[in-house]
N, C-alpha and C. Protein backbone atom coordinates (compact mmCIF):
# COMPACT_ATOMS: atom_id res chain seq x y z
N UNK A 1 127.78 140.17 -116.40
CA UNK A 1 127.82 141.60 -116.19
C UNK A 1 128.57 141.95 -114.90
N UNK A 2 128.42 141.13 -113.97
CA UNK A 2 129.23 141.62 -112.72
C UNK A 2 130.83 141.66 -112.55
N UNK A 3 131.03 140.51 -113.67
CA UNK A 3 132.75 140.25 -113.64
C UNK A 3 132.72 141.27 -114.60
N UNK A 4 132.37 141.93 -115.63
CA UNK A 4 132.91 143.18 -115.77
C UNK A 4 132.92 144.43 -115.23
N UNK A 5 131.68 144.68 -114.57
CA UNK A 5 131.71 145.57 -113.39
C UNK A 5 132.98 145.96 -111.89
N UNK A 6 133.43 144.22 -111.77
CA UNK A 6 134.39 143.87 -110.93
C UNK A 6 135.45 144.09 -111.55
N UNK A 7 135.82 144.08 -112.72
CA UNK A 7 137.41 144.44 -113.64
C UNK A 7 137.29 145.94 -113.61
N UNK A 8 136.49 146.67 -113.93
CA UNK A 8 136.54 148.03 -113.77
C UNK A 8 136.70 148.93 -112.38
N UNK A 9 136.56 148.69 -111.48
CA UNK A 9 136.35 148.66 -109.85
C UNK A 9 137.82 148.61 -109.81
N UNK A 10 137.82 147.23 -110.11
CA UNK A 10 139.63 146.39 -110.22
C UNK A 10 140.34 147.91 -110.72
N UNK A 11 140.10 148.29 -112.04
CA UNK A 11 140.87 149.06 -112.76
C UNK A 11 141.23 150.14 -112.17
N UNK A 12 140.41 151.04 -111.99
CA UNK A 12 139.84 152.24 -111.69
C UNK A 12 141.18 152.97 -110.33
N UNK A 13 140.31 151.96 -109.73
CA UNK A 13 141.60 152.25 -108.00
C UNK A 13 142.80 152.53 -108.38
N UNK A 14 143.77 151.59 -108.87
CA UNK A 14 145.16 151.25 -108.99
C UNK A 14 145.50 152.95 -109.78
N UNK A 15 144.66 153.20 -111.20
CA UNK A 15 144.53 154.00 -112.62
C UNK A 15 144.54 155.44 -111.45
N UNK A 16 143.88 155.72 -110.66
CA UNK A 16 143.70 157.21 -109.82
C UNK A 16 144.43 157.00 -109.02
N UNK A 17 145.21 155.79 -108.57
CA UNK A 17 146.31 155.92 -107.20
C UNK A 17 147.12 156.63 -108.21
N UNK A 18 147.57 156.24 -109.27
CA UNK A 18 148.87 156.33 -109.71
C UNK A 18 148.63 157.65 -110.56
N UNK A 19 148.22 158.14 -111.08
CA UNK A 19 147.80 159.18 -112.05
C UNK A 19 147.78 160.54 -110.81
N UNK A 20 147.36 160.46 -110.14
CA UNK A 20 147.27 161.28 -108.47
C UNK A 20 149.15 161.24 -108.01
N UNK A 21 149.40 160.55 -108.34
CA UNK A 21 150.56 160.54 -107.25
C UNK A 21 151.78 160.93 -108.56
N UNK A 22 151.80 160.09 -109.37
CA UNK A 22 152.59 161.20 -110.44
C UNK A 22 152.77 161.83 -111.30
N UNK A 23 151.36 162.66 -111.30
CA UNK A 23 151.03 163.63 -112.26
C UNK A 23 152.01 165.05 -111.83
N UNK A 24 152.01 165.69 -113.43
CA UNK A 24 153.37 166.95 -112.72
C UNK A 24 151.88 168.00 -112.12
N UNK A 25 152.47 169.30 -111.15
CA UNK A 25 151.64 170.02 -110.32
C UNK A 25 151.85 171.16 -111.68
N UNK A 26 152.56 171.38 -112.92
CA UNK A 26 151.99 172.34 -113.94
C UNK A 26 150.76 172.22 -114.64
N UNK A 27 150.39 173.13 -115.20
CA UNK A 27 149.33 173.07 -116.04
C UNK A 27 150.02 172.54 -117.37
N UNK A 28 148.68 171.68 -118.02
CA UNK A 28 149.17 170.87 -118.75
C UNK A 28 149.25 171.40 -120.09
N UNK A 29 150.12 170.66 -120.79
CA UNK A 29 150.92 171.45 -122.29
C UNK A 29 149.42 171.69 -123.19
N UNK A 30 148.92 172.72 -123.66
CA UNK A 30 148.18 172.98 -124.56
C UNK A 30 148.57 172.87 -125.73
N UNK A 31 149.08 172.60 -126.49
CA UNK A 31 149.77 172.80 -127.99
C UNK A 31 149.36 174.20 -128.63
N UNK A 32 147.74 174.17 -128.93
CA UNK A 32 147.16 175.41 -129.98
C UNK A 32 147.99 176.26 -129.18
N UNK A 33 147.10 176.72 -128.25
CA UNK A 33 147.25 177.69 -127.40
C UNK A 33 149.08 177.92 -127.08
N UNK A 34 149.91 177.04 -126.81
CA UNK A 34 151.52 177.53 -126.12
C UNK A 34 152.26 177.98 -127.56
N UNK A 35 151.60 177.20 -128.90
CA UNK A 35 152.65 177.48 -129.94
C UNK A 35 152.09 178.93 -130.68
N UNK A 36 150.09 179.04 -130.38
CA UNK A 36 150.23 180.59 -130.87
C UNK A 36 150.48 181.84 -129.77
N UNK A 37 150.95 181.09 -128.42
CA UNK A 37 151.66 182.56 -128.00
C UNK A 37 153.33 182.46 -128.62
N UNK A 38 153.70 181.32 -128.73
CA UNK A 38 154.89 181.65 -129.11
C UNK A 38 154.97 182.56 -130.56
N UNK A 39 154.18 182.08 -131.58
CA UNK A 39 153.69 182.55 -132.71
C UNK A 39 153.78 184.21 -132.42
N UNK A 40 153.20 184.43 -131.67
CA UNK A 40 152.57 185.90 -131.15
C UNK A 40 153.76 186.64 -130.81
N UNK A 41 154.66 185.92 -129.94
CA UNK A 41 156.00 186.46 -129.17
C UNK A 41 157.26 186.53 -130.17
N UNK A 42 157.19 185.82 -131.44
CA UNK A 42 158.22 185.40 -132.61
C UNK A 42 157.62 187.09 -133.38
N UNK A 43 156.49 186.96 -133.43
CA UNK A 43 156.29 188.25 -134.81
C UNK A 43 156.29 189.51 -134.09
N UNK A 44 156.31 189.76 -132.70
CA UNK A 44 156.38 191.13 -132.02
C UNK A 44 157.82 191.49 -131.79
N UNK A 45 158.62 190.47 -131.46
CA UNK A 45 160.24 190.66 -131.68
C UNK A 45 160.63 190.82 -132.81
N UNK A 46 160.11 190.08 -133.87
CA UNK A 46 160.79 190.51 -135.33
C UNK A 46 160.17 191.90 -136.00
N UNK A 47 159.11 192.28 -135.48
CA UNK A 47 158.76 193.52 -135.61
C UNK A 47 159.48 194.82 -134.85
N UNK A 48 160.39 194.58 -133.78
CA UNK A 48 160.92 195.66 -132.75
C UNK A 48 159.83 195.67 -132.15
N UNK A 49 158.76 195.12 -131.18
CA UNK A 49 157.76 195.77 -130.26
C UNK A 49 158.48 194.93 -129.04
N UNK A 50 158.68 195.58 -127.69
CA UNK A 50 158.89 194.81 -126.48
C UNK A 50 156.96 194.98 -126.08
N UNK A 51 156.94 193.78 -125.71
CA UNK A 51 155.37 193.95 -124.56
C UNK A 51 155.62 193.48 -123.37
N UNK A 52 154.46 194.23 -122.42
CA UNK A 52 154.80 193.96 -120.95
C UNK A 52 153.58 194.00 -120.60
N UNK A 53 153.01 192.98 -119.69
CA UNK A 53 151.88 192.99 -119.22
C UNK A 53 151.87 194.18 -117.97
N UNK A 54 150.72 194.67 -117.71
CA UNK A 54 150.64 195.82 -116.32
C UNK A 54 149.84 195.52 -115.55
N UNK A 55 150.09 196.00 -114.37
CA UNK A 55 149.45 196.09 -113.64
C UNK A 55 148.34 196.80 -113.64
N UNK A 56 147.04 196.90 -113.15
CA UNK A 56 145.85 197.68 -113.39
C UNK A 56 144.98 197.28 -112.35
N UNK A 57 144.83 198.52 -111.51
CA UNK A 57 143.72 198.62 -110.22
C UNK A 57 142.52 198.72 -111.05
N UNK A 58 141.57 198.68 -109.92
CA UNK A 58 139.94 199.98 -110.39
C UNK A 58 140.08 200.54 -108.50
N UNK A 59 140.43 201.70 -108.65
CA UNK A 59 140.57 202.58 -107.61
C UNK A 59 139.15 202.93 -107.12
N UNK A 60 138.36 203.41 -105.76
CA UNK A 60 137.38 203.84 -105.76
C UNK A 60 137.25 204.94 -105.99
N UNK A 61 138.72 205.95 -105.71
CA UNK A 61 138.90 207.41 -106.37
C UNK A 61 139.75 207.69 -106.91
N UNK A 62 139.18 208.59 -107.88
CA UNK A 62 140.75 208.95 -108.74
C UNK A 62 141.63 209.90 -108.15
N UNK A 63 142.83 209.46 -108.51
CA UNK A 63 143.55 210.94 -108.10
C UNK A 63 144.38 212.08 -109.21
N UNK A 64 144.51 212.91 -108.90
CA UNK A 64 144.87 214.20 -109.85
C UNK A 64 146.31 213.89 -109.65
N UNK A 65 147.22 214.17 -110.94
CA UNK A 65 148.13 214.35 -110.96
C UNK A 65 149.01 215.48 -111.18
N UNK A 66 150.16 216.19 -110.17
CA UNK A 66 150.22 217.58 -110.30
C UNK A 66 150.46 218.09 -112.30
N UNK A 67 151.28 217.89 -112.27
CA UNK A 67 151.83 218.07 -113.60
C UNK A 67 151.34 216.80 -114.75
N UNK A 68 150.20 217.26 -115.13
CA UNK A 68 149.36 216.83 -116.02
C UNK A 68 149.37 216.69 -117.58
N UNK A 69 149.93 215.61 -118.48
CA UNK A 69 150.17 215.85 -119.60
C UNK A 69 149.06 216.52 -120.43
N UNK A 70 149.04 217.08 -121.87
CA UNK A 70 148.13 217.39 -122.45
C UNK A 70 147.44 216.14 -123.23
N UNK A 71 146.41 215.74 -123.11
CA UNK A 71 145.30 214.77 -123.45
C UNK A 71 145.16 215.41 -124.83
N UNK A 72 145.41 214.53 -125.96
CA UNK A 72 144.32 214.57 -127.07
C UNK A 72 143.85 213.71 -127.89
N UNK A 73 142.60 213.63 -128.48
CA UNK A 73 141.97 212.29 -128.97
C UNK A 73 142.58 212.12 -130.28
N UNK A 74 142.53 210.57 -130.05
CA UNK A 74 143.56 209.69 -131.16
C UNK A 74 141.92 209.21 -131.77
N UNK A 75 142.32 208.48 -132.76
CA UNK A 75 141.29 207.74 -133.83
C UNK A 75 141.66 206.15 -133.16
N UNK A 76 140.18 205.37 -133.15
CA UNK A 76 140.07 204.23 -132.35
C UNK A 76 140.93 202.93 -133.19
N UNK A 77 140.73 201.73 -132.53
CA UNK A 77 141.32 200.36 -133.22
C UNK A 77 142.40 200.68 -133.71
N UNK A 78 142.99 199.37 -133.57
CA UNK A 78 144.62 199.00 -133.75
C UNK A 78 145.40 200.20 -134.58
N UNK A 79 146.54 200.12 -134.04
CA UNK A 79 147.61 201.22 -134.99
C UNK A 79 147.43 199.86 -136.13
N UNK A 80 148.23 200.26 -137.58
CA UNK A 80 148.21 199.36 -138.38
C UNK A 80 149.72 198.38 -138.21
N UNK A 81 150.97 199.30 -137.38
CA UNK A 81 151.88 198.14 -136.80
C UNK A 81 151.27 197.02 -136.28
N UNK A 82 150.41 197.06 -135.05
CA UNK A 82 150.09 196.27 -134.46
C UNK A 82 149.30 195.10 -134.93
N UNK A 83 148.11 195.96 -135.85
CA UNK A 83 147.31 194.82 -136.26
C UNK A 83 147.73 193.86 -137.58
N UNK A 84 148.90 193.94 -137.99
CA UNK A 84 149.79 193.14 -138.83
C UNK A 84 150.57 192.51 -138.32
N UNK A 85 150.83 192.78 -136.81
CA UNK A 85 151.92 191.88 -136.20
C UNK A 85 151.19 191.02 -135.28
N UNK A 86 149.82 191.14 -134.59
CA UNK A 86 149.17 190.30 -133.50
C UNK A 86 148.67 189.07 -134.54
N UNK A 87 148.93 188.06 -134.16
CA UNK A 87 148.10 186.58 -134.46
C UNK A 87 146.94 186.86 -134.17
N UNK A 88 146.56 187.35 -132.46
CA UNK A 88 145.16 187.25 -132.51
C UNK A 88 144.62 188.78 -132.41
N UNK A 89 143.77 189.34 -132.56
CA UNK A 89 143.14 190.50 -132.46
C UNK A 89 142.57 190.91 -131.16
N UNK A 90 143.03 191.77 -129.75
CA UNK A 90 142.66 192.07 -129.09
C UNK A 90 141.28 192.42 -128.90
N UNK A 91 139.92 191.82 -128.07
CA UNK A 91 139.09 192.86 -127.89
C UNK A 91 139.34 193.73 -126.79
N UNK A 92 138.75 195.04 -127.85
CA UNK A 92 139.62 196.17 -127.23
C UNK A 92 138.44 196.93 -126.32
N UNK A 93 138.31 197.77 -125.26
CA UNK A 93 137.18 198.50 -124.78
C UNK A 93 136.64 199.25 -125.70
N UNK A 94 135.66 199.92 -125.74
CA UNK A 94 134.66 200.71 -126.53
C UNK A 94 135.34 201.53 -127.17
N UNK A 95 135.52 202.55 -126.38
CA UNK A 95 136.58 203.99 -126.24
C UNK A 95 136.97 204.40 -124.83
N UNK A 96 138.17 204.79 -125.51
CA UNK A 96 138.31 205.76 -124.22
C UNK A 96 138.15 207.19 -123.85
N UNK A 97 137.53 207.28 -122.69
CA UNK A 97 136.77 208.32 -122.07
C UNK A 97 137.58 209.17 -121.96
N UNK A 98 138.38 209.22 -120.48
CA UNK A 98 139.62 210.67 -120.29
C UNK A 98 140.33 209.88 -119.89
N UNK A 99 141.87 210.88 -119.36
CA UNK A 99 143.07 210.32 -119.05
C UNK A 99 143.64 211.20 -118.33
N UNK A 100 144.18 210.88 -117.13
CA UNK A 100 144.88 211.53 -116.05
C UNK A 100 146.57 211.10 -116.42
N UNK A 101 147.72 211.58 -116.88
CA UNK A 101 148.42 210.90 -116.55
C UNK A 101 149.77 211.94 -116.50
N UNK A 102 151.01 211.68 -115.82
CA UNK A 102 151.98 212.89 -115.32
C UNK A 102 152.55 213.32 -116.85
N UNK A 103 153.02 214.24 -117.12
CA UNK A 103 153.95 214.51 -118.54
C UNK A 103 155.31 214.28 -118.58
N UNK A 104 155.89 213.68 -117.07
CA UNK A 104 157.28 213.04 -117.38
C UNK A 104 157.69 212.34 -116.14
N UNK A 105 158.31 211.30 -116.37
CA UNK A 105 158.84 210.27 -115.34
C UNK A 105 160.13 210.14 -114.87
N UNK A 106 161.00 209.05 -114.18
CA UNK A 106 161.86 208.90 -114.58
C UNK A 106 162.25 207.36 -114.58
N UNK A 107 163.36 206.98 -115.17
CA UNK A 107 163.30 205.74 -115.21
C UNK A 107 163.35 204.41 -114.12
N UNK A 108 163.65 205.47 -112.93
CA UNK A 108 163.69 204.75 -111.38
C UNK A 108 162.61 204.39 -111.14
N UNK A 109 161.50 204.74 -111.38
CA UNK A 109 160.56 205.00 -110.31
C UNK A 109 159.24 204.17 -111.67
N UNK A 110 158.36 203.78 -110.59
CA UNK A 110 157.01 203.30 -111.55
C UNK A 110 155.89 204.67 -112.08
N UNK A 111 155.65 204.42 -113.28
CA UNK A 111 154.88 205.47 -114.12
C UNK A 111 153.44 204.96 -114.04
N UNK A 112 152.56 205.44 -112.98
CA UNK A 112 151.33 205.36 -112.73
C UNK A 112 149.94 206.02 -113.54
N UNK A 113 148.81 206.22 -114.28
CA UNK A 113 148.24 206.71 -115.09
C UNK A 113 146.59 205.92 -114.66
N UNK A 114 146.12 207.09 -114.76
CA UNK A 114 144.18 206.72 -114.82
C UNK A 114 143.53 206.84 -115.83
N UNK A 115 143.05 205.90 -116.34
CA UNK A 115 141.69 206.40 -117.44
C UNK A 115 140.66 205.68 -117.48
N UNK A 116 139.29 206.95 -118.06
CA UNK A 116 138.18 205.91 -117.59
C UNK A 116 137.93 205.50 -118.89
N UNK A 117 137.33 204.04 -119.42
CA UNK A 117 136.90 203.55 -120.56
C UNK A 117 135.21 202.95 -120.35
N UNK A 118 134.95 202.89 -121.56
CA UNK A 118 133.65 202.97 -121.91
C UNK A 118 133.11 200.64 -122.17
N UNK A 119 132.77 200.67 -121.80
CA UNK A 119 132.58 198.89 -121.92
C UNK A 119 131.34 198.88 -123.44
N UNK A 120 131.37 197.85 -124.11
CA UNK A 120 129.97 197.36 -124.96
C UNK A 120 128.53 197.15 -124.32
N UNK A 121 128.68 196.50 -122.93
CA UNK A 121 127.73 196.16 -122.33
C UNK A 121 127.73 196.11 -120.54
N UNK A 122 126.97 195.59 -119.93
CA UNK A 122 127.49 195.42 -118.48
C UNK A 122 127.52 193.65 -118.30
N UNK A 123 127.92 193.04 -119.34
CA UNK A 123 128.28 191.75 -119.13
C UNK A 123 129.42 191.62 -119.27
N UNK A 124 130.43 192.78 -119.58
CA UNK A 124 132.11 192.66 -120.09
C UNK A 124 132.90 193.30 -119.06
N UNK A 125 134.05 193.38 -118.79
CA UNK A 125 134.74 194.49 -117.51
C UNK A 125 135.90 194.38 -118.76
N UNK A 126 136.54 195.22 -118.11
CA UNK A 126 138.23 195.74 -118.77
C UNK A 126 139.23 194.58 -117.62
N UNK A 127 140.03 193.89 -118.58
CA UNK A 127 140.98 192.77 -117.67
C UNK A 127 142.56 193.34 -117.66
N UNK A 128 142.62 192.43 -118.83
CA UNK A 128 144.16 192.85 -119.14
C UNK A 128 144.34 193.99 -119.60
N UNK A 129 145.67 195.00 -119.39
CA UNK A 129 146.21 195.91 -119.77
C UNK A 129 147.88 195.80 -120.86
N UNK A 130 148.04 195.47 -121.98
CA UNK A 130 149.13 195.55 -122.39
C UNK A 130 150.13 196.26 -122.86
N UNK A 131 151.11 196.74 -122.78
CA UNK A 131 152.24 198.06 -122.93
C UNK A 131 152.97 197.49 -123.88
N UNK A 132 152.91 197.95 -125.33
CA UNK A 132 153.46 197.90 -126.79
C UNK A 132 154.31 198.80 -127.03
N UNK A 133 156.22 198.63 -126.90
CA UNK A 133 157.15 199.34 -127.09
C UNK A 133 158.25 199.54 -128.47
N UNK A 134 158.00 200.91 -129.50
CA UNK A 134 159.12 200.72 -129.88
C UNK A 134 159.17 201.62 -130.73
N UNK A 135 160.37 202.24 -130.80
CA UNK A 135 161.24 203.14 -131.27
C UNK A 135 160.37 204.89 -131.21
N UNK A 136 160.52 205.15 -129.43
CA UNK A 136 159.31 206.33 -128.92
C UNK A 136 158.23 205.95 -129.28
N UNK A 137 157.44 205.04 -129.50
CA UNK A 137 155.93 205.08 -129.53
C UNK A 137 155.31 204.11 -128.53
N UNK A 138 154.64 204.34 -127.72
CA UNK A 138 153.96 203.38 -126.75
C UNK A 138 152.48 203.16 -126.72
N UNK A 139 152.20 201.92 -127.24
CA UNK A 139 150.93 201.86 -127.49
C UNK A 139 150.53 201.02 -126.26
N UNK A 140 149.14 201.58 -125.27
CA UNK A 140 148.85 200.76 -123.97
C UNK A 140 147.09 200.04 -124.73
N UNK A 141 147.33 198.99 -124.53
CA UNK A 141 145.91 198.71 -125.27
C UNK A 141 145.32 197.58 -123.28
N UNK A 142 144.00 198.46 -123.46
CA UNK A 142 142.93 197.36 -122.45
C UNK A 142 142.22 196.46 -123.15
N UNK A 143 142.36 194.99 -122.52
CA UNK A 143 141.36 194.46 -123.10
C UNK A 143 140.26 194.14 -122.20
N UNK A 144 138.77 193.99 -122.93
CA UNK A 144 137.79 193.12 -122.41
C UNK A 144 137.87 191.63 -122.00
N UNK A 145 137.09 191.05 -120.93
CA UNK A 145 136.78 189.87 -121.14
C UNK A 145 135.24 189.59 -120.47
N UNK A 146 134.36 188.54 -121.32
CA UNK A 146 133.11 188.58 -120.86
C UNK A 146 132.88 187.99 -119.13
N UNK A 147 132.49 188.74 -118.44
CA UNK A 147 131.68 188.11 -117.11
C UNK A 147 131.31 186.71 -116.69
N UNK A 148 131.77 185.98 -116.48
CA UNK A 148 131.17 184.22 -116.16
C UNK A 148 129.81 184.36 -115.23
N UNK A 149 128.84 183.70 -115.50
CA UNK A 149 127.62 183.08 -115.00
C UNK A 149 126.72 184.38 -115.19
N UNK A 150 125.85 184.80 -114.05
CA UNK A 150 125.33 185.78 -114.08
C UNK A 150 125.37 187.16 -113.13
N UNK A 151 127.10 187.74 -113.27
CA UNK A 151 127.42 188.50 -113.05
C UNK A 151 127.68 189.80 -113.96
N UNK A 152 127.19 190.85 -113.49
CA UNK A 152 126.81 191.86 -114.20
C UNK A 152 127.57 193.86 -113.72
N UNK A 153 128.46 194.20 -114.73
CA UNK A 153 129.15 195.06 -114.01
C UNK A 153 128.10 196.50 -113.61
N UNK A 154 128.32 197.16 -112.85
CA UNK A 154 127.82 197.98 -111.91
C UNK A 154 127.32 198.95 -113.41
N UNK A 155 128.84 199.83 -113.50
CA UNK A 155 128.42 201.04 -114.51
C UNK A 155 129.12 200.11 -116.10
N UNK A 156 128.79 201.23 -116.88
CA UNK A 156 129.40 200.33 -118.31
C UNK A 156 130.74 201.85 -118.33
N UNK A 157 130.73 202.38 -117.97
CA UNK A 157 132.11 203.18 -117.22
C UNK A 157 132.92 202.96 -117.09
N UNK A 158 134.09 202.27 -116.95
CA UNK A 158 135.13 202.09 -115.59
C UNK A 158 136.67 203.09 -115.67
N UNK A 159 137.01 203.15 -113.92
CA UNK A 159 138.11 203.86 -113.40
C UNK A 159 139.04 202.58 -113.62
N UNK A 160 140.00 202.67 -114.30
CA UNK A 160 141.24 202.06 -114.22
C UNK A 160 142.84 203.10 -114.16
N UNK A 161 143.11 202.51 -112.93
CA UNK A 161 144.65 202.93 -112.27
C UNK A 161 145.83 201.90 -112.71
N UNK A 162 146.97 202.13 -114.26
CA UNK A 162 147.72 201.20 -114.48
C UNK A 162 149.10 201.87 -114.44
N UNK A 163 149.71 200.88 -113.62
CA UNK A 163 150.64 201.23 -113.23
C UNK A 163 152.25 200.87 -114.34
N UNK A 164 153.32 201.48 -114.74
CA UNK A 164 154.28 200.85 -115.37
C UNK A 164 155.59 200.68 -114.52
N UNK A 165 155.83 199.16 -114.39
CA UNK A 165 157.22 199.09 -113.96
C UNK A 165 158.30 200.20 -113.85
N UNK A 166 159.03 200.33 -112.56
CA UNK A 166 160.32 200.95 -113.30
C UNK A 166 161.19 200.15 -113.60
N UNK A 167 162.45 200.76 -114.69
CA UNK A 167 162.79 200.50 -115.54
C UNK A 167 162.29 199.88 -117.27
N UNK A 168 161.08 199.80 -116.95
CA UNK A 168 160.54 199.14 -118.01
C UNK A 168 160.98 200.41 -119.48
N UNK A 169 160.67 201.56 -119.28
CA UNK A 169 160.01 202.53 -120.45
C UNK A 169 162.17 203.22 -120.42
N UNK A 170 162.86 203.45 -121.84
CA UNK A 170 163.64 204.07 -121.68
C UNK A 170 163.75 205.37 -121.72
N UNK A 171 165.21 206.11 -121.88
CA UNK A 171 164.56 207.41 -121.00
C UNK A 171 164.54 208.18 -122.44
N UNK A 172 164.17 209.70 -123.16
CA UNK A 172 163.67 209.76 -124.33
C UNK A 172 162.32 210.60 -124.22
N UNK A 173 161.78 211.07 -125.13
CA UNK A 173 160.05 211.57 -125.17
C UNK A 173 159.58 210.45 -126.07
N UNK A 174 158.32 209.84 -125.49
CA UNK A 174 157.39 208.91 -126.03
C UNK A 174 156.10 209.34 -126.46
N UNK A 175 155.61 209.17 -127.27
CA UNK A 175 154.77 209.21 -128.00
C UNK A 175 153.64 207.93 -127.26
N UNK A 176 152.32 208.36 -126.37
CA UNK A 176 151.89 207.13 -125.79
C UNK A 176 150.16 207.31 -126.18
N UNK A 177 149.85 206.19 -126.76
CA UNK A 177 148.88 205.96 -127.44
C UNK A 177 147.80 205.15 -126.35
N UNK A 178 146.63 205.41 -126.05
CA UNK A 178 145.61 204.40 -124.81
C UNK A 178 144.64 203.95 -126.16
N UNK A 179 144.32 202.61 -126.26
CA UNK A 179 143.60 202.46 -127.80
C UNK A 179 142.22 202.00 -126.85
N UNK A 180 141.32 202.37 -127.86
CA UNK A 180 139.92 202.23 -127.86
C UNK A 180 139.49 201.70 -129.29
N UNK A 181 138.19 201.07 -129.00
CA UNK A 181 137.73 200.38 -130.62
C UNK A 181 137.36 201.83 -131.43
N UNK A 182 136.09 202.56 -130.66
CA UNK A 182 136.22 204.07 -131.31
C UNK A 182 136.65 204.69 -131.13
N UNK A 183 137.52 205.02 -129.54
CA UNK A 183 138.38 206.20 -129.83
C UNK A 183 139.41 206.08 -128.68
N UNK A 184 140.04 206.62 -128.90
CA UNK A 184 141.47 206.70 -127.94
C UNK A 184 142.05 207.87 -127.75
N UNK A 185 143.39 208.14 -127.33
CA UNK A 185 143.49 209.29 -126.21
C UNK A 185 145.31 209.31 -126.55
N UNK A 186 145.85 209.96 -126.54
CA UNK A 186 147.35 210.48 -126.60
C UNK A 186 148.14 211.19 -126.17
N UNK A 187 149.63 211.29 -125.73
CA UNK A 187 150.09 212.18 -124.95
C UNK A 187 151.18 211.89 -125.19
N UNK A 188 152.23 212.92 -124.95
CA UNK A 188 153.54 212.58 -124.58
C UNK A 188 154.40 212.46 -123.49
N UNK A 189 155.14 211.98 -123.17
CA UNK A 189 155.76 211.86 -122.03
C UNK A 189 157.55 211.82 -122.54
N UNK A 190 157.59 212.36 -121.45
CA UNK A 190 159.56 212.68 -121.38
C UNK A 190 159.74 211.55 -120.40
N UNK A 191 160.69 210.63 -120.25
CA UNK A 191 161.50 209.85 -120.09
C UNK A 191 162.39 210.21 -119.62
N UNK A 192 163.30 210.50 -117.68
CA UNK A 192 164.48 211.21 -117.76
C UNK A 192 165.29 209.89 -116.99
């Protein structure tokens, strides 16, 4: 038993010198996971959708925007473009609550927007924000993701401030959709 104990000892050292020293510093190739985003990125181009991930605060206050588009409620879960073209199915926030956002931009400058959404529980927060582009229609979908260990969000509420690149949006009136599982929110915006 000891001379195999001693071959493993033996082994071990040499096996972590070398595995340590030339392992690459990327994260390592997933297969499922890299070929169904590609999957994901193949059927949103052959559909015409550009996506862009956003940026998204939680502000401690909101702010008013002078020139205020007109808000009106959309019907919740996926447009039916979308949910024929995603591999995987976003979870989406509850609904959305209200929406602060300007009624026209321009293409220089970043297109900033607030809305508050409604969570399932206080074990979930709102993460990602994604921006779905094409031909005037802009669909912004939030997603959930659950809380790790036993962290628990404050309100089942939240203020989110998301911001859009400039140049991202072309110039045009858009048709811009905020999706919720029950309900969502709509507006237009001019593009100059």
């Amino acid at each position: 038993m000891k001379w195999i104990a001693l071959i493993i000892v033996l082994i071990i050292g040499p096996y972590t010198f070398l595995r340590w020293h030339y392992r690459k510093p990327q994260e390592a190739f997933e297969p499922y996971h890299d070929i169904k985003d590609r999957a994901n990125t193949m059927r949103l181009v052959s559909a015409g959708f550009q996506r862009v991930t956003l940026k998204a605060e939680r502000p401690a206050d909101p702010t008013r925007n002078s020139a205020a588009a007109g808000i009106q409620s959309a019907a919740g879960g996926l447009p039916s473009a979308l949910a024929t073209t995603l591999v995987d199915q976003p979870v989406l926030v509850t609904e959305i609550l209200s929406v602060s956002a300007p009624a026209e931009t321009n293409t220089l400058f970043a297109y900033s927007f607030e809305f508050t959404c409604g969570l399932p529980d206080n074990h979930h927060q709102a993460d990602n924000v994604y921006l779905y582009a094409r031909e005037g229609q802009i669909y912004i979908i939030p997603e959930i993701q659950p809380l790790k260990g036993e962290l628990l969000e404050r309100h089942r509420e939240n203020l989110i401030r998301v911001t859009i690149p400039a140049g991202t949006l072309k110039p045009g009136i858009h048709e811009v959709a905020l999706i919720g599982e029950r309900a969502s929110k709509s507006w237009s915006l001019e593009v100059k």
